[in-house]
Protein backbone atom coordinates (compact mmCIF):
# COMPACT_ATOMS: atom_id res chain seq x y z
CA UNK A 1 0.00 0.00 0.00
CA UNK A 2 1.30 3.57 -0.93
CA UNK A 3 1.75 5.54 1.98
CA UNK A 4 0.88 9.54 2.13
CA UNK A 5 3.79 12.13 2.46
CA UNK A 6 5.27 13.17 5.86
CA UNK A 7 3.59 16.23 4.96
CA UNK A 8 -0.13 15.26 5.36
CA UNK A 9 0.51 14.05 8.48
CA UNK A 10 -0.85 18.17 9.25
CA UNK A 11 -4.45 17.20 7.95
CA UNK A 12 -4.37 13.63 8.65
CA UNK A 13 -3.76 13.70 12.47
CA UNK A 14 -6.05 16.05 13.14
CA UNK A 15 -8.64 14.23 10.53
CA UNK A 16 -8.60 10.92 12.14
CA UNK A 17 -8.59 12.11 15.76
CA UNK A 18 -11.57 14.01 15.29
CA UNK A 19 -13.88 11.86 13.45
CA UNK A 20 -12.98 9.14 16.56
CA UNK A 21 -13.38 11.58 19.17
CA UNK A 22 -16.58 13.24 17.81
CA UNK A 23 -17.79 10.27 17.57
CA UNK A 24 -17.27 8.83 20.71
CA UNK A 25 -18.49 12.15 22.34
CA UNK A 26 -21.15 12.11 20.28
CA UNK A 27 -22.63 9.06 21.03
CA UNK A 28 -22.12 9.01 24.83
CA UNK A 29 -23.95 11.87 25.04
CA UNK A 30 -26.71 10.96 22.24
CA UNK A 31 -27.14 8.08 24.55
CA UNK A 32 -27.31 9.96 27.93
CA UNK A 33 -29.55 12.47 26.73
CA UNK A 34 -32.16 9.84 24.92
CA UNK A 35 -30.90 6.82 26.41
CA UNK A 36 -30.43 3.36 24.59
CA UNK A 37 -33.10 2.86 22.03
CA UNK A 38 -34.04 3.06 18.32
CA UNK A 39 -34.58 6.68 18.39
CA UNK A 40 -31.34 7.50 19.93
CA UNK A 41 -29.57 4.87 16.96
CA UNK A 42 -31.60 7.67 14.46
CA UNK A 43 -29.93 10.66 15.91
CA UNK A 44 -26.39 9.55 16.44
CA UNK A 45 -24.97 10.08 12.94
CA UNK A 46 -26.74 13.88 12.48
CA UNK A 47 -25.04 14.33 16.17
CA UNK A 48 -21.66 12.93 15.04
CA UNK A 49 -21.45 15.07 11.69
CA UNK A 50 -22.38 18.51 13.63
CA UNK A 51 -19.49 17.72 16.20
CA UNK A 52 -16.87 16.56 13.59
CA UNK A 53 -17.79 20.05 11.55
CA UNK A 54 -17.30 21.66 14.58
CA UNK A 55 -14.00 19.41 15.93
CA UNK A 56 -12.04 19.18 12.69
CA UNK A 57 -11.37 22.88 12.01
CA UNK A 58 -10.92 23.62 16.03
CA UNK A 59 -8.35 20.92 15.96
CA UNK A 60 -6.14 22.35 13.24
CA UNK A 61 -6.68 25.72 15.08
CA UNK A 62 -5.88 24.60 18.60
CA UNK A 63 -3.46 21.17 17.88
CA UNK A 64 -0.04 23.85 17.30
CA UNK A 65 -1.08 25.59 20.40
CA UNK A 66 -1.02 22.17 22.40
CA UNK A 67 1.95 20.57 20.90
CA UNK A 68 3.78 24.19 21.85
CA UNK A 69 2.08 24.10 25.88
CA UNK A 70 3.04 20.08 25.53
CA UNK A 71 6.95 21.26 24.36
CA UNK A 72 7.09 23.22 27.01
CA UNK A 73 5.33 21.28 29.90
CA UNK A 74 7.82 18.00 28.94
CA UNK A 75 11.46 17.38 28.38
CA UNK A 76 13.01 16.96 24.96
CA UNK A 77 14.23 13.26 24.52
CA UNK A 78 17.54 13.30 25.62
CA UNK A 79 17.40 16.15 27.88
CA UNK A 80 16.11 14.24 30.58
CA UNK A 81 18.31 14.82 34.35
């Protein structure tokens, strides 16, 4: 299988992690809110597409700003005392 460049790693990251977070967000609280049942199955998908439009584009906002707090909150490899 051809792999993507290094360089979509940018998109891809933040891509993946939302549509697995959203989701799981998205359905704990579809659940909680309806409970377990058919209706609740019905919702879940229109609930998981209005987080991930919402999560994607805050993640490529706010994913620099945490790897920067993260960088600065850890020690480099090799720097360790």
């Amino acid at each position: 299988m051809k792999k993507l460049p290094a360089k979509a790693a940018a998109w891809l990251m933040p891509l993946l992690l939302s549509l697995l977070m959203s989701g799981l967000v998205s359905l704990i609280a579809t659940l909680h809110a309806n409970g377990l049942n058919m209706d609740s199955v019905q919702r879940w998908p229109s609930a998981w597409l209005f987080s991930w439009i919402v999560a994607f584009p805050v993640l490529l906002l706010v994913l620099p700003v945490v790897r920067k707090l993260v960088g600065w909150l850890t020690e480099a490899p090799g720097q360790a005392k």
